[in-house]
PDB file of N, CA and C in Angstrom:
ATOM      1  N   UNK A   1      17.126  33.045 -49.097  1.00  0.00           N
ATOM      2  CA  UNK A   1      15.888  32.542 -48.555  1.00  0.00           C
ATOM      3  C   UNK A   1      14.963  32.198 -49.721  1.00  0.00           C
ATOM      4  N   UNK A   2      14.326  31.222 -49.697  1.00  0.00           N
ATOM      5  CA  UNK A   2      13.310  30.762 -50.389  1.00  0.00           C
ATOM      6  C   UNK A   2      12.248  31.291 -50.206  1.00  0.00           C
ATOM      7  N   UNK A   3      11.325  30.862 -51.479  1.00  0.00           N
ATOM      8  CA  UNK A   3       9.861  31.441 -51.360  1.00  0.00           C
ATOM      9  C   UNK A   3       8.891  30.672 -50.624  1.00  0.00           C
ATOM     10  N   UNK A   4       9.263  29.665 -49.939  1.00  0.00           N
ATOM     11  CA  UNK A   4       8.574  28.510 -48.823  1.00  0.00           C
ATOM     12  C   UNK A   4       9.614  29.528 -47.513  1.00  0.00           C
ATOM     13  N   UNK A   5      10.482  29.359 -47.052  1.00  0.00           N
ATOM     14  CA  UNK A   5      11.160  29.536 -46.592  1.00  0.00           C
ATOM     15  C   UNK A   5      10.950  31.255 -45.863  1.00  0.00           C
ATOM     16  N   UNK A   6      10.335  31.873 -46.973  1.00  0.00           N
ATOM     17  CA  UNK A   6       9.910  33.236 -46.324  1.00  0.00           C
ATOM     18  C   UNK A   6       8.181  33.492 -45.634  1.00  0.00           C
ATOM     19  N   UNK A   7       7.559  32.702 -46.509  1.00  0.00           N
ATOM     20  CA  UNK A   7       6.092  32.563 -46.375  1.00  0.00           C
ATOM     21  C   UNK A   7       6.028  31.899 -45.475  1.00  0.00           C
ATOM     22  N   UNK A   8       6.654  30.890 -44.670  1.00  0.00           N
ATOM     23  CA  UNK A   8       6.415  30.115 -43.314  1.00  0.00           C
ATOM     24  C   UNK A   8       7.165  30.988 -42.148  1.00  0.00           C
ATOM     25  N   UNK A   9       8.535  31.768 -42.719  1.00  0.00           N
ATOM     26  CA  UNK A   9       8.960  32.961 -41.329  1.00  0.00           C
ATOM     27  C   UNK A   9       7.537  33.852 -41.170  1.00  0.00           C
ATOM     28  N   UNK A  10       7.055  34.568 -42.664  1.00  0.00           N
ATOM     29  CA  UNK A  10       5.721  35.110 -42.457  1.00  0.00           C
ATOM     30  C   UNK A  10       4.421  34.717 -41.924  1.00  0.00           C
ATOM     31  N   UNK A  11       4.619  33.600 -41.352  1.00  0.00           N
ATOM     32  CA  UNK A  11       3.314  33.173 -41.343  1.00  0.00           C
ATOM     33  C   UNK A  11       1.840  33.183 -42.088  1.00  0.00           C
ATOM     34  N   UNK A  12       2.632  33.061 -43.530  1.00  0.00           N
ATOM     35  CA  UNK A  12       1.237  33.802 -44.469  1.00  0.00           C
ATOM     36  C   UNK A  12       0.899  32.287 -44.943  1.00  0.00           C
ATOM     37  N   UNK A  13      -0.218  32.425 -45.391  1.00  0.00           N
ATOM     38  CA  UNK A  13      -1.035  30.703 -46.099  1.00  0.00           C
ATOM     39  C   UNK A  13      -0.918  30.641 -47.459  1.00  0.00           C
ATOM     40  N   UNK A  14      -0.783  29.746 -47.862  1.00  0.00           N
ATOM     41  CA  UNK A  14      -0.669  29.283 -49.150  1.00  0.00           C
ATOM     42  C   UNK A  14      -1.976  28.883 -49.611  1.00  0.00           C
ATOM     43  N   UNK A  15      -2.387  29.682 -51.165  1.00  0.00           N
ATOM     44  CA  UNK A  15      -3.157  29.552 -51.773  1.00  0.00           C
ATOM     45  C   UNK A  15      -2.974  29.244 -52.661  1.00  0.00           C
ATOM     46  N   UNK A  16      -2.010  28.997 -53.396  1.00  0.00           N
ATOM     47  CA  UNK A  16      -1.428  28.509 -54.777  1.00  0.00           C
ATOM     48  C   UNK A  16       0.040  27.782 -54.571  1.00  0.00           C
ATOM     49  N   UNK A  17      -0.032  26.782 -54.233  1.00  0.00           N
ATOM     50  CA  UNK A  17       1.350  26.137 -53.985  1.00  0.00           C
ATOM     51  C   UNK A  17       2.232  25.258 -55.154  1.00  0.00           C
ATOM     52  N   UNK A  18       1.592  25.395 -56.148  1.00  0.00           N
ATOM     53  CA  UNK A  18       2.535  24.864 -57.007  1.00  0.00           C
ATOM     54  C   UNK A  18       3.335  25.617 -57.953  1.00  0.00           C
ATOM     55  N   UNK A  19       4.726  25.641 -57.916  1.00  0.00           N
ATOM     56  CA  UNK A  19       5.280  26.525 -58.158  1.00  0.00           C
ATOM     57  C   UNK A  19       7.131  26.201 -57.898  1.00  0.00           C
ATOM     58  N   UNK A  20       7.960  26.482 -58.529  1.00  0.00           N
ATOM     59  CA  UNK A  20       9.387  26.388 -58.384  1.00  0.00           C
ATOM     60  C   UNK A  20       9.820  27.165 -57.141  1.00  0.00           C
ATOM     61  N   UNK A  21      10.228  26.629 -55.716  1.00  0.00           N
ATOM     62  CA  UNK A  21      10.906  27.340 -54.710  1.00  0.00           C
ATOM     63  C   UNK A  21      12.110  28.188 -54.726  1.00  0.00           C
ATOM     64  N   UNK A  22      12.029  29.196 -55.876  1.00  0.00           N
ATOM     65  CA  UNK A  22      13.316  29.669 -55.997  1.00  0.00           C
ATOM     66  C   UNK A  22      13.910  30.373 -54.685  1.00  0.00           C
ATOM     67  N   UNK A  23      15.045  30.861 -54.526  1.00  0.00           N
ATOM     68  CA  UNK A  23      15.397  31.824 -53.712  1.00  0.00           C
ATOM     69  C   UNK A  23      15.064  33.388 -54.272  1.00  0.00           C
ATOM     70  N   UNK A  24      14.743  34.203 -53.091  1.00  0.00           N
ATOM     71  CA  UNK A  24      14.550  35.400 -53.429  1.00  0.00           C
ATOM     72  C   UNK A  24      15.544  36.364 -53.431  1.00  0.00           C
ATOM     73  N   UNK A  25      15.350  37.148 -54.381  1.00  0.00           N
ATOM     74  CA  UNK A  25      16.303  38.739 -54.616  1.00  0.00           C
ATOM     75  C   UNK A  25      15.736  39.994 -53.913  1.00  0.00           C
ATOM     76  N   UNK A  26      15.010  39.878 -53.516  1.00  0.00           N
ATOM     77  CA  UNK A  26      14.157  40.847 -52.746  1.00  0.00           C
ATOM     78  C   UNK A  26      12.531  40.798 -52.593  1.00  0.00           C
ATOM     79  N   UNK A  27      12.069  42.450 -53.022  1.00  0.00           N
ATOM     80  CA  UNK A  27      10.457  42.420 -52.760  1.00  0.00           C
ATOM     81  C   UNK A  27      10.719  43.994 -53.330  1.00  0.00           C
ATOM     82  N   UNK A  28       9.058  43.671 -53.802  1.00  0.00           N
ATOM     83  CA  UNK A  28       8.345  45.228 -54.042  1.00  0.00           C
ATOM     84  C   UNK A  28       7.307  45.006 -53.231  1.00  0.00           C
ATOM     85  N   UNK A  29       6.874  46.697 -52.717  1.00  0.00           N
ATOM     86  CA  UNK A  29       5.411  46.592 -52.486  1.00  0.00           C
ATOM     87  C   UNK A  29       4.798  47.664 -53.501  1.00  0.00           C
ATOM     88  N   UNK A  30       3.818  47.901 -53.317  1.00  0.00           N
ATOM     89  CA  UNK A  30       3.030  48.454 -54.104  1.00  0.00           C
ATOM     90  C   UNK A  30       1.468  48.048 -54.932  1.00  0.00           C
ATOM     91  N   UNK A  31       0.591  48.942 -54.644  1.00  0.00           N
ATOM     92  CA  UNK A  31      -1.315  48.693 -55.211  1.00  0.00           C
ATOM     93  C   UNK A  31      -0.874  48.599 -56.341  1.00  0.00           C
ATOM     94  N   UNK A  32      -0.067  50.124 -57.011  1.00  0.00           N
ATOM     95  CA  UNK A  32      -0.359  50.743 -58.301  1.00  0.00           C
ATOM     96  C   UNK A  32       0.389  49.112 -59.661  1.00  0.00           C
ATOM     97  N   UNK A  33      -0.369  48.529 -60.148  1.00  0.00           N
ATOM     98  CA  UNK A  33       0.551  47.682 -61.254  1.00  0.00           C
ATOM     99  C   UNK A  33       1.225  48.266 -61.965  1.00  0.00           C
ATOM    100  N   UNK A  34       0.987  49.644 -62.563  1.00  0.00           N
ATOM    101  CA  UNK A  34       1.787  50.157 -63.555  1.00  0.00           C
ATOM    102  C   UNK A  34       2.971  50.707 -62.993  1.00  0.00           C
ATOM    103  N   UNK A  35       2.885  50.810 -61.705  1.00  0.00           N
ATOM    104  CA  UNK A  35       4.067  50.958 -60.645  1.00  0.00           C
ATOM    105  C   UNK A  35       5.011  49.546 -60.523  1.00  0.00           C
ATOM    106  N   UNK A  36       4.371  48.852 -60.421  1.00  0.00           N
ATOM    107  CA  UNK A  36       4.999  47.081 -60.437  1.00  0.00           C
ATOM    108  C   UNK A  36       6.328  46.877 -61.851  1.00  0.00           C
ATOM    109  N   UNK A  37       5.185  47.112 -62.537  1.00  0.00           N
ATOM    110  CA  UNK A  37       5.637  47.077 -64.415  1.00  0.00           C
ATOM    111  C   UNK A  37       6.795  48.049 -64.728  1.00  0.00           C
ATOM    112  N   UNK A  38       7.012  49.013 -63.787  1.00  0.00           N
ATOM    113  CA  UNK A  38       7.972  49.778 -63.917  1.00  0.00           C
ATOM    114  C   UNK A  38       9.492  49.732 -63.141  1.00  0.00           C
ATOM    115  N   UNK A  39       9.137  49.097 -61.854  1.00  0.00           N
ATOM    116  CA  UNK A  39      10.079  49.221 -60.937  1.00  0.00           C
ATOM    117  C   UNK A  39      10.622  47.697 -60.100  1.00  0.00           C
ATOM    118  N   UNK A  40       9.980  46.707 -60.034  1.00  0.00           N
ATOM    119  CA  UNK A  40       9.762  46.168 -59.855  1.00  0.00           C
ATOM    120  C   UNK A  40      11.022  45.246 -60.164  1.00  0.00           C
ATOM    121  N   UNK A  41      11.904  44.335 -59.291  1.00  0.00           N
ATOM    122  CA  UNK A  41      12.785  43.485 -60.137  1.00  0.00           C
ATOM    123  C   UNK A  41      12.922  42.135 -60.078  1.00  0.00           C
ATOM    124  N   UNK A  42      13.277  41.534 -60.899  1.00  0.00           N
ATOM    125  CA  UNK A  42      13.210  40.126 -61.436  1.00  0.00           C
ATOM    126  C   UNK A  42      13.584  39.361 -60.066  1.00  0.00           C
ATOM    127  N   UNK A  43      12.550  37.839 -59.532  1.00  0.00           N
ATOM    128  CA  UNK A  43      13.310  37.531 -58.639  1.00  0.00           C
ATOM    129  C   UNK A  43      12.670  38.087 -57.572  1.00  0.00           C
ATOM    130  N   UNK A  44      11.657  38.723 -57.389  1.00  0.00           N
ATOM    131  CA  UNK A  44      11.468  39.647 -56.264  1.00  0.00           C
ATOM    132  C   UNK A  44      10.088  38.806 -55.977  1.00  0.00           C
ATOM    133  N   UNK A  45       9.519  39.009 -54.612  1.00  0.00           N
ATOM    134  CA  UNK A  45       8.019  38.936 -54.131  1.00  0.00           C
ATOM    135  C   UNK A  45       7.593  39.932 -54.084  1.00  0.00           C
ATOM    136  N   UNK A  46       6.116  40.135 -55.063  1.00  0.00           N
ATOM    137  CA  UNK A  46       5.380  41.460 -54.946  1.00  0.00           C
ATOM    138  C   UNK A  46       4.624  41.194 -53.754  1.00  0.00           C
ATOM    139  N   UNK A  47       4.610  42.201 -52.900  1.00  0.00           N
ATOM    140  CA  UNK A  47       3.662  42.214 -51.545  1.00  0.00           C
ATOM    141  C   UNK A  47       2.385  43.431 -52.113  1.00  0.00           C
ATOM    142  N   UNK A  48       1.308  43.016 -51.973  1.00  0.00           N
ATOM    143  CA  UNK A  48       0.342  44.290 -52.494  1.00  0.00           C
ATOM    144  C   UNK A  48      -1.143  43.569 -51.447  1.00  0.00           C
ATOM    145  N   UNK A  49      -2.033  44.171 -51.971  1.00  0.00           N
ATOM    146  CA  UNK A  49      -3.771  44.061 -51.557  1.00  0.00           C
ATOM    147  C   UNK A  49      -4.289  43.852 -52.624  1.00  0.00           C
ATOM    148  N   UNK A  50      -3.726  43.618 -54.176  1.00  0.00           N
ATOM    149  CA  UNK A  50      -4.187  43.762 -55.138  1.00  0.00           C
ATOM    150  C   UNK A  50      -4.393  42.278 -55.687  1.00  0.00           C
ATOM    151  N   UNK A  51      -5.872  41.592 -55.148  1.00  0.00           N
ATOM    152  CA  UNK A  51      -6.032  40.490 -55.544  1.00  0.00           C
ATOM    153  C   UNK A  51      -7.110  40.041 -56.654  1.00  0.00           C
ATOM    154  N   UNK A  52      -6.399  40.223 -57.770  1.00  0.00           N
ATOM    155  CA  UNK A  52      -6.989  39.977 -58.682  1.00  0.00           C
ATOM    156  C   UNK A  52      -6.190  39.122 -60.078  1.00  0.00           C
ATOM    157  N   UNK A  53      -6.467  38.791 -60.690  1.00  0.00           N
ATOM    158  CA  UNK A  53      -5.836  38.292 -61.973  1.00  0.00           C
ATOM    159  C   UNK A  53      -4.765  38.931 -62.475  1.00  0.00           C
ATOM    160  N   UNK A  54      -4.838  39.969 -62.918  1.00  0.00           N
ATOM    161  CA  UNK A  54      -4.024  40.914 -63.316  1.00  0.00           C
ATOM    162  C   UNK A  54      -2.748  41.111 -62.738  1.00  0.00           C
ATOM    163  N   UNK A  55      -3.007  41.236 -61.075  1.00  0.00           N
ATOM    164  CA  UNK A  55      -1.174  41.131 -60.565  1.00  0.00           C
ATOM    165  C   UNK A  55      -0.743  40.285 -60.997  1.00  0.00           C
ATOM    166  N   UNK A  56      -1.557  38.678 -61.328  1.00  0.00           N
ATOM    167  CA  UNK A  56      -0.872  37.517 -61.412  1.00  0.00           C
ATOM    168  C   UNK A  56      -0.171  37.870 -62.813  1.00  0.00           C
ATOM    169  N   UNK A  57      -0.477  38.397 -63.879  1.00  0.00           N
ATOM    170  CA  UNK A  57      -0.475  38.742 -65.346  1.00  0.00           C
ATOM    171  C   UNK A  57       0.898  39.768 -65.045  1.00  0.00           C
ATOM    172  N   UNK A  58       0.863  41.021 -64.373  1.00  0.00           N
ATOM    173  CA  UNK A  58       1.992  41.773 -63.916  1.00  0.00           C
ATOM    174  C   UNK A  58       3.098  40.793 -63.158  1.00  0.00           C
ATOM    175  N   UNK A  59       3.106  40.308 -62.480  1.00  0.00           N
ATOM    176  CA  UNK A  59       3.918  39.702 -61.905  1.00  0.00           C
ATOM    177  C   UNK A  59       4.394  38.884 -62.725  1.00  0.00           C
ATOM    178  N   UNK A  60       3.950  38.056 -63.600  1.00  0.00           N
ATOM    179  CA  UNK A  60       4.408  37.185 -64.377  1.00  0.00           C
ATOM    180  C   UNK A  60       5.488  38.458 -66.040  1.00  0.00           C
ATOM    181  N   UNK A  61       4.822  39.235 -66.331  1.00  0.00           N
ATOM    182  CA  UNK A  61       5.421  40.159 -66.881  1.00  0.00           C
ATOM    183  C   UNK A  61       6.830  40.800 -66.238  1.00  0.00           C
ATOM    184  N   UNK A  62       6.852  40.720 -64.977  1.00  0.00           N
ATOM    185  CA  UNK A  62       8.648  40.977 -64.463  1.00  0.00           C
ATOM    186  C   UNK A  62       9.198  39.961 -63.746  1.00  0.00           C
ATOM    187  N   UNK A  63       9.089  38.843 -64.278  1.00  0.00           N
ATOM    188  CA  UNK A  63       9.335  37.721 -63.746  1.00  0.00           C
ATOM    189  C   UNK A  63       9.403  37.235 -61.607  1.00  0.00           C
ATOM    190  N   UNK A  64       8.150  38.009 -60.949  1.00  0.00           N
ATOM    191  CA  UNK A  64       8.249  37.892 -59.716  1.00  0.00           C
ATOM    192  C   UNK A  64       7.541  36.848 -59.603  1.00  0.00           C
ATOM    193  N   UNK A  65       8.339  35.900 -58.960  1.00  0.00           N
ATOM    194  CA  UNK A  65       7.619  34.375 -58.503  1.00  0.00           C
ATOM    195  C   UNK A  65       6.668  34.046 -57.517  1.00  0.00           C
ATOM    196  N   UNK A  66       6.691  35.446 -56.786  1.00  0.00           N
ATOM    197  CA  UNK A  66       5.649  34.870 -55.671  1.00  0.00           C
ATOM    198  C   UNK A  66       4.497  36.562 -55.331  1.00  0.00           C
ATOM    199  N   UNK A  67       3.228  36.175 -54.792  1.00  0.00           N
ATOM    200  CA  UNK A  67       2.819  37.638 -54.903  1.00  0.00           C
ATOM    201  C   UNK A  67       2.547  37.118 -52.908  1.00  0.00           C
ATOM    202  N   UNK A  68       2.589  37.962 -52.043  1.00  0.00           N
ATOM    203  CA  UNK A  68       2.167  37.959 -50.684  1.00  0.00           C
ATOM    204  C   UNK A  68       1.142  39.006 -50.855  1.00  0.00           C
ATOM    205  N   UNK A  69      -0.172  38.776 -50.794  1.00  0.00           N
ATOM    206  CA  UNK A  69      -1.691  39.376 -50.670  1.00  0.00           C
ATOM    207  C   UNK A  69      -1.639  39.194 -49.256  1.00  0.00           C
ATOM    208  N   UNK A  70      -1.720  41.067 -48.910  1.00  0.00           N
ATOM    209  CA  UNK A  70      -1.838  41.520 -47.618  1.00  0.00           C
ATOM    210  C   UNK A  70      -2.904  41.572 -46.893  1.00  0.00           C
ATOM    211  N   UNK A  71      -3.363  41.587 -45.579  1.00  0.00           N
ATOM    212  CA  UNK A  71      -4.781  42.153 -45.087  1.00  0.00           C
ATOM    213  C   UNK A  71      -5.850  41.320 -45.326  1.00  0.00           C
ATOM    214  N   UNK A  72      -5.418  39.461 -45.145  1.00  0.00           N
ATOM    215  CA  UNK A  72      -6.075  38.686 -45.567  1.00  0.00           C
ATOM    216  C   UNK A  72      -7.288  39.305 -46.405  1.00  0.00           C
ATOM    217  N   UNK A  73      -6.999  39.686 -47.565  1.00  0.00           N
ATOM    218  CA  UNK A  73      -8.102  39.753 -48.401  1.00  0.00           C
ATOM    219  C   UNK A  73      -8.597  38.454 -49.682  1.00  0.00           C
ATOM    220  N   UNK A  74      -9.730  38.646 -49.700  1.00  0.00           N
ATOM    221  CA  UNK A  74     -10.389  37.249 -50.438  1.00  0.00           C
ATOM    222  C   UNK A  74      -9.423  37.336 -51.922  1.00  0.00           C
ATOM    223  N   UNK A  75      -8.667  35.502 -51.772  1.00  0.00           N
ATOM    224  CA  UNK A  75      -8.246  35.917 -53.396  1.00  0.00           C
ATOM    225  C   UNK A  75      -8.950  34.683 -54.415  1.00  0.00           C
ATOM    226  N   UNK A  76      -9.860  35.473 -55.171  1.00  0.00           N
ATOM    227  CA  UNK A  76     -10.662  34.738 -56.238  1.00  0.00           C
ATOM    228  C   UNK A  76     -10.370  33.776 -56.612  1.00  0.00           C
ATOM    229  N   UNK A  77     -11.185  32.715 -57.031  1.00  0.00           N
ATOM    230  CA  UNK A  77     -10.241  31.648 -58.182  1.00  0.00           C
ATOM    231  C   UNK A  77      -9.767  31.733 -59.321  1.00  0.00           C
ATOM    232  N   UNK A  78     -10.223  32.126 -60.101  1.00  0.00           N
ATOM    233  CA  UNK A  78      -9.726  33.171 -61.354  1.00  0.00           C
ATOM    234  C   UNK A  78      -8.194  33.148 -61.116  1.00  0.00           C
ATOM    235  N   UNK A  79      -7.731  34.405 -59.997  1.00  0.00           N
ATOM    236  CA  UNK A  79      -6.466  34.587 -59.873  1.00  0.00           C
ATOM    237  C   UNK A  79      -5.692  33.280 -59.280  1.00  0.00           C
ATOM    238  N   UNK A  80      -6.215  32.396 -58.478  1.00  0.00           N
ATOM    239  CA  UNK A  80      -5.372  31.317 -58.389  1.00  0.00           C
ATOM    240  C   UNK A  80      -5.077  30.462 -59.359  1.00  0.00           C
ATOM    241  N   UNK A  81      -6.239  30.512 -60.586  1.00  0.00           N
ATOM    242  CA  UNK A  81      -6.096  29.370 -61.542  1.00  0.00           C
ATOM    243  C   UNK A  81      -4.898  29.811 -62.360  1.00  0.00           C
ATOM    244  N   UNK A  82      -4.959  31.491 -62.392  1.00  0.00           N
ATOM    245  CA  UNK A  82      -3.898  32.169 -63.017  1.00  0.00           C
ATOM    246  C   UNK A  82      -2.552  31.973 -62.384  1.00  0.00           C
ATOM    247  N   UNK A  83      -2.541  31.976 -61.281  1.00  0.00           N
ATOM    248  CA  UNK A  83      -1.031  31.975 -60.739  1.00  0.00           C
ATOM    249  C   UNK A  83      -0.500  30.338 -60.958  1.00  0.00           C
ATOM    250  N   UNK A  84      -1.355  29.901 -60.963  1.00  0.00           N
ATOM    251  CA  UNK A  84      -1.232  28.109 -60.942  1.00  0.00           C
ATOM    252  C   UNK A  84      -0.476  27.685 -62.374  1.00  0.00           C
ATOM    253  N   UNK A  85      -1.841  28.402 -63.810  1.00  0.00           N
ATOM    254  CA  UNK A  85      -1.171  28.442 -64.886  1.00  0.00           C
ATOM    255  C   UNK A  85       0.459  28.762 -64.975  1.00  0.00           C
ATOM    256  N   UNK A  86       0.721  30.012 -64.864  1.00  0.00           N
ATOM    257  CA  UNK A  86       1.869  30.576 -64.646  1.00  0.00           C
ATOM    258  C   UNK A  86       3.150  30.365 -63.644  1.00  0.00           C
ATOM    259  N   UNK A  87       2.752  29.669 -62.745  1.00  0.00           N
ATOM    260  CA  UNK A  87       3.695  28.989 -61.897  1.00  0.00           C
ATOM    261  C   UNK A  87       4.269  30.489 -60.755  1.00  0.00           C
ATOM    262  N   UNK A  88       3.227  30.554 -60.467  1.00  0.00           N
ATOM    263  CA  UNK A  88       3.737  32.406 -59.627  1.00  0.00           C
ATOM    264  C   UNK A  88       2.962  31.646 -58.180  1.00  0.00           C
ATOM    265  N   UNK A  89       3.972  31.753 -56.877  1.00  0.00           N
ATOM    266  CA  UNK A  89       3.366  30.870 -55.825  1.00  0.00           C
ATOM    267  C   UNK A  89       2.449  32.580 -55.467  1.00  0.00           C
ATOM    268  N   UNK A  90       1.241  31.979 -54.593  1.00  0.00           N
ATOM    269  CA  UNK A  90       0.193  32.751 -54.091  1.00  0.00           C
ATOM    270  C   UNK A  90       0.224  32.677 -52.361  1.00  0.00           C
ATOM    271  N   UNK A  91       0.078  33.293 -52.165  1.00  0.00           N
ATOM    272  CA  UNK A  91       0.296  33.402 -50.198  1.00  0.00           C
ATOM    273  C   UNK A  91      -0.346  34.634 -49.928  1.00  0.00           C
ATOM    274  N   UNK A  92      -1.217  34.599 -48.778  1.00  0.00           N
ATOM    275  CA  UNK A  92      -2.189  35.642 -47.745  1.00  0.00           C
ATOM    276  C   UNK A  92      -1.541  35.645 -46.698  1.00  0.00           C
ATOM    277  N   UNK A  93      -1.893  36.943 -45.911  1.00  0.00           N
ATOM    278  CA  UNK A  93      -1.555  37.229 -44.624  1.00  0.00           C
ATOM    279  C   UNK A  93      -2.266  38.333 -44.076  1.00  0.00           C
ATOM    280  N   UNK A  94      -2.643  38.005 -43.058  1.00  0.00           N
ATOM    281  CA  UNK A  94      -3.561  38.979 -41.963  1.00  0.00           C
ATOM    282  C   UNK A  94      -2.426  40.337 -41.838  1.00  0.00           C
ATOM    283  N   UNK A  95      -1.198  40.336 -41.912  1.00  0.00           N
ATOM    284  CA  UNK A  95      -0.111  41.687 -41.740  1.00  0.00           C
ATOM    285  C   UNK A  95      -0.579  42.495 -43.044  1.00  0.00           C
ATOM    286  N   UNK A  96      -0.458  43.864 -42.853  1.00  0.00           N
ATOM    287  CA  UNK A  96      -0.979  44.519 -43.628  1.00  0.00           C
ATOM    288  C   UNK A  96       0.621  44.595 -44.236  1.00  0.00           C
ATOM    289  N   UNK A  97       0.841  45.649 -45.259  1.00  0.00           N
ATOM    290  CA  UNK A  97       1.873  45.350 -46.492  1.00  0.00           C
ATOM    291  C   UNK A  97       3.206  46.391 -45.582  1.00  0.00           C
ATOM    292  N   UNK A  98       2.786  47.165 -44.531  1.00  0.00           N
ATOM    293  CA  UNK A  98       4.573  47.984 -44.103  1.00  0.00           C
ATOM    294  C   UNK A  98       4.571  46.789 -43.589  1.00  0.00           C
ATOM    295  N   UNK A  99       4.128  45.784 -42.657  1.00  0.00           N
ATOM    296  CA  UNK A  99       4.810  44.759 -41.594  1.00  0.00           C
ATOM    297  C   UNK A  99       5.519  43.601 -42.737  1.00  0.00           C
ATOM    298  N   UNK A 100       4.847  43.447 -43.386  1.00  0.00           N
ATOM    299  CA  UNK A 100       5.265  42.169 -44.090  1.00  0.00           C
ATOM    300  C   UNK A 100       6.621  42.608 -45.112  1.00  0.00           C
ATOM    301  N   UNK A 101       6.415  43.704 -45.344  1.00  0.00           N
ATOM    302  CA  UNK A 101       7.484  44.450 -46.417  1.00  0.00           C
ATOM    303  C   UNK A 101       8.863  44.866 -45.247  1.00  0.00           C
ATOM    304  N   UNK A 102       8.686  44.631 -43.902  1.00  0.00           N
ATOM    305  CA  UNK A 102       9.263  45.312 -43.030  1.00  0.00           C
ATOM    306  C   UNK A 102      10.404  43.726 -42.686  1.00  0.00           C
ATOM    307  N   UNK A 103       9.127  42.794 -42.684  1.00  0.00           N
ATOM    308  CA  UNK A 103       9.669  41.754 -41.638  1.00  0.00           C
ATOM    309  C   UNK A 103      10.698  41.215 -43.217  1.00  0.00           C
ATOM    310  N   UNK A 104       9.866  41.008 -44.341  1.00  0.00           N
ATOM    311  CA  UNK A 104      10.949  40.579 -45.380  1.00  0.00           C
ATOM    312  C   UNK A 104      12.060  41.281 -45.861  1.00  0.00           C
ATOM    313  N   UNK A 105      12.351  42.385 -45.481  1.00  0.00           N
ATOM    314  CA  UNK A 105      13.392  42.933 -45.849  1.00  0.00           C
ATOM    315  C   UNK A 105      14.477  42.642 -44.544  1.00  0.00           C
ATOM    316  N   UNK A 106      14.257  42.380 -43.680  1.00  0.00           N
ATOM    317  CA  UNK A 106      14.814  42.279 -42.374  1.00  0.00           C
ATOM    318  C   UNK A 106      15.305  40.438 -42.852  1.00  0.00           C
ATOM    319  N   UNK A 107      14.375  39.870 -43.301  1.00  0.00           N
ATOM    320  CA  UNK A 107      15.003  38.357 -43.225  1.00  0.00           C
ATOM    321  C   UNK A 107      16.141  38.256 -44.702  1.00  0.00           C
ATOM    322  N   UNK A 108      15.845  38.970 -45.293  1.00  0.00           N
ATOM    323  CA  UNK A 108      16.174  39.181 -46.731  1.00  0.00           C
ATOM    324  C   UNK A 108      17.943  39.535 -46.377  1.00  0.00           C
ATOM    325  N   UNK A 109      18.146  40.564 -45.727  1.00  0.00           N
ATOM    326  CA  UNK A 109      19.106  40.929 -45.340  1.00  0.00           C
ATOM    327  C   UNK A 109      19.928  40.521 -44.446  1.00  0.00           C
ATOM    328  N   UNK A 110      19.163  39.886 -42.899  1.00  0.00           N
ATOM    329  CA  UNK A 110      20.089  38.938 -42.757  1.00  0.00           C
ATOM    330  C   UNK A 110      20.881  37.934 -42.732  1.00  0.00           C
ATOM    331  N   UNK A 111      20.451  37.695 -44.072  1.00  0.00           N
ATOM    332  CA  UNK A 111      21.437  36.728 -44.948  1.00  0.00           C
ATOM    333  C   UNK A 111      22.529  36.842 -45.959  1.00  0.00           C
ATOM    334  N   UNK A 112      22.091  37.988 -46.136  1.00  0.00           N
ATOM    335  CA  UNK A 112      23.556  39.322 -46.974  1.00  0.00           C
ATOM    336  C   UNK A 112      24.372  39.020 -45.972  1.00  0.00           C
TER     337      UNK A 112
END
């Protein structure tokens, strides 16, 4: 599944759409970044609430291409200009982070 391809099953919006549609290897969730920076694997969508610059900076540090910002929370321009720089797609969603971490592991897998 793609990173268009999961964000439209999610129904989440695109805030940063320019970006390489790779296929995905999975997902992390997780607030903590230094949790991200640790565990986190290449290929993956970080799902978090953590909308700020910095995920974009973490995420780009373990090569995750796409971040899904949970709980429609406001995401700055700052962090979009950042994800834009960096080529990391950006997507919101009103699902808080178990549903969205729930529903992508479910689409993720039935394609294994």
């Amino acid at each position: 599944m793609t990173i268009r391809e999961a964000a439209e099953a999610l129904g989440a919006e695109a805030v940063q759409d320019e970006f390489e549609d790779v296929r995905l290897s999975g997902a992390y969730t997780s607030d903590l970044l230094s949790d991200v920076m640790a565990n986190a694997k290449e290929g993956g969508a970080l799902i978090t609430i953590q909308a700020h610059k910095n995920t974009v900076a973490v995420a780009t540090l373990v090569n995750t291409p796409v971040i899904f910002v949970c709980n429609y929370r406001p995401v700055p321009d700052d962090m979009i200009e950042s994800a834009r720089e960096e080529g990391i797609a950006l997507y919101r969603t009103r699902e808080n982070q178990y549903t969205v971490s729930g529903r992508l592991y479910a689409m993720l897998h039935a394609e294994a």
